[in-house]
Protein backbone atom coordinates (compact mmCIF):
# COMPACT_ATOMS: atom_id res chain seq x y z
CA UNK A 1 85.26 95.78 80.42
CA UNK A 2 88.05 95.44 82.96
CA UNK A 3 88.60 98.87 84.68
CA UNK A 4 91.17 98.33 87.46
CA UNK A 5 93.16 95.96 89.87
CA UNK A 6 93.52 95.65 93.33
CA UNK A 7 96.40 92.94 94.70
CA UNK A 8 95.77 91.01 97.75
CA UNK A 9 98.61 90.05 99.49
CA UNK A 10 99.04 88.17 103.12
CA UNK A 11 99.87 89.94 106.40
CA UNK A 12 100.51 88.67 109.56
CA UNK A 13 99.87 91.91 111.66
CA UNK A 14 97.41 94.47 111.14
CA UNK A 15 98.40 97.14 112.52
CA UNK A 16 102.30 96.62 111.61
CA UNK A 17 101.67 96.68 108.21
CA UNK A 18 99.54 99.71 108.19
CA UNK A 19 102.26 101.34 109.97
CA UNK A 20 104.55 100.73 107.32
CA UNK A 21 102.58 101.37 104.08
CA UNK A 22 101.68 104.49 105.76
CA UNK A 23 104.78 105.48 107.19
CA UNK A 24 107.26 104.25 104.47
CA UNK A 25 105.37 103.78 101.39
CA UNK A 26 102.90 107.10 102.25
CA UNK A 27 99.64 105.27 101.41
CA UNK A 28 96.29 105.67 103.66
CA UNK A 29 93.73 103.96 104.86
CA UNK A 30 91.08 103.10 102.49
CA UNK A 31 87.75 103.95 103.73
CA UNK A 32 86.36 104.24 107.89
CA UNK A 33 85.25 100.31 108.11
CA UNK A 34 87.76 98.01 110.36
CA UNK A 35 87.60 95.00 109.10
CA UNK A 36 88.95 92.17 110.83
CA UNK A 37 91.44 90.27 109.12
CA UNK A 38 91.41 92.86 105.75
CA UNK A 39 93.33 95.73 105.72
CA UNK A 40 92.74 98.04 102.47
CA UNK A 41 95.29 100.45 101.85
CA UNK A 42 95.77 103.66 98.91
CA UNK A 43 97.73 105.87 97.35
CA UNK A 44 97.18 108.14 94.43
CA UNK A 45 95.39 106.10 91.86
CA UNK A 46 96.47 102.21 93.39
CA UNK A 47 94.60 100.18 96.12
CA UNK A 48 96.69 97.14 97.87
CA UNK A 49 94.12 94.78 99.72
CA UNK A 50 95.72 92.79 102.63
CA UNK A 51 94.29 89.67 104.17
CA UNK A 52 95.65 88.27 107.69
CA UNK A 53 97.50 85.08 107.53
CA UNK A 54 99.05 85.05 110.88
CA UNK A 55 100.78 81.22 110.03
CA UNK A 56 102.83 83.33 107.29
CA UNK A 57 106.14 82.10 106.96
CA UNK A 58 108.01 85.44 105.64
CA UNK A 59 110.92 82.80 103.49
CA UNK A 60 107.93 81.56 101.95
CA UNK A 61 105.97 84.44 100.89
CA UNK A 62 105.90 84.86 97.33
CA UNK A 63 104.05 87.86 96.82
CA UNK A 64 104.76 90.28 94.59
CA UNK A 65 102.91 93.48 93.08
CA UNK A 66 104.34 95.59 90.12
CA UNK A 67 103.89 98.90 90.68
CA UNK A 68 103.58 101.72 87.58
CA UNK A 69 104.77 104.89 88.55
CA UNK A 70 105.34 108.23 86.31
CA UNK A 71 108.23 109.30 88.15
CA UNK A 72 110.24 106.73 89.71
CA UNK A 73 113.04 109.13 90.62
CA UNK A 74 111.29 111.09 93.21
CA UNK A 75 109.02 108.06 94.72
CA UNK A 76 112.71 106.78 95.01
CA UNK A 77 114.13 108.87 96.63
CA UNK A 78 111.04 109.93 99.10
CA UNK A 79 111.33 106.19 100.51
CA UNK A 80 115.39 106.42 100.35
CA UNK A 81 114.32 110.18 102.76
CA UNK A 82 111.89 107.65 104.92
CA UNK A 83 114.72 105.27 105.16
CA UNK A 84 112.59 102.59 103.54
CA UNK A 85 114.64 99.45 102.96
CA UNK A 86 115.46 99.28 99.20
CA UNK A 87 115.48 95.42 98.36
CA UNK A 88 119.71 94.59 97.83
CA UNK A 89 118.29 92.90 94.38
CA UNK A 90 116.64 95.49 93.61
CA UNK A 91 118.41 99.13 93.63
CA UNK A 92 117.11 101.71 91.44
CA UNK A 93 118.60 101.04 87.59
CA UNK A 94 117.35 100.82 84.22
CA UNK A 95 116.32 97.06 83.41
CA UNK A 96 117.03 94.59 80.40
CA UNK A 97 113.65 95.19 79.40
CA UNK A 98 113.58 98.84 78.93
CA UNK A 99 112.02 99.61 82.48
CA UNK A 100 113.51 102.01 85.04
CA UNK A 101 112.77 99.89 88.18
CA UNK A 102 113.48 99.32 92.38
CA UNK A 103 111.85 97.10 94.59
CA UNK A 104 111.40 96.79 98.06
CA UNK A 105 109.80 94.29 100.73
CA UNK A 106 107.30 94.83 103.53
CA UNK A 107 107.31 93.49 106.94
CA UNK A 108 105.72 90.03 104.85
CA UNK A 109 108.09 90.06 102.36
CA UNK A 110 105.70 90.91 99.78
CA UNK A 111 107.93 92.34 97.04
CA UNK A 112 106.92 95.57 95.35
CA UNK A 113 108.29 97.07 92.43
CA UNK A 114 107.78 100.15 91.19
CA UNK A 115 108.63 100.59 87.81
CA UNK A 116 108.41 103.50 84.58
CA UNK A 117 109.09 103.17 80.83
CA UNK A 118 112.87 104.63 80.62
């Protein structure tokens, strides 16, 4: 029944976090509409939906998205070759829980982690 999952997360600037998913993170557009307020964003197989909250307190954002990958080491290292913040929490190392993980934060300080079965 289910077949997918698409996060929405806040932004307070369009066209700032476009820039950096697809500068840093390498994602695209998704489809030719503009929408105002809703930013849809995609790479490979994931979509990451994005709806304007321009009273977004960053120290107050929660958001978070966990993000499967099926080779962490080289998505690692093509954001560490962008010069993509990696989160100081969250450096790239094999978790408690059997995951190889990193995370990072956008310009919202949604957290993303990008994770693969070690």
């Amino acid at each position: 029944m289910l077949t997918d999952i698409n996060p929405k997360l806040p932004m307070r600037n369009k066209s700032v976090t476009r820039a950096f998913y697809e500068t840093q993170l390498g994602f695209k557009v998704l489809g030719s509409a503009d929408y105002e307020g809703y930013l849809m964003m995609e790479k490979d197989q994931i979509q990451i939906h994005f709806f304007e909250f321009k009273e977004l307190n960053p120290k107050e954002n929660y958001g978070q998205v966990y993000v499967r990958t099926n080779n962490i080491d080289e998505l690692h290292q093509t954001y560490i070759d962008n010069q993509t913040r990696i989160h100081p929490n969250g450096k790239l190392e094999i978790k408690p829980w059997g995951q190889k993980e990193f995370s990072i934060l956008d310009p919202d300080n949604n957290l993303l982690t990008f994770g693969q079965g070690a």
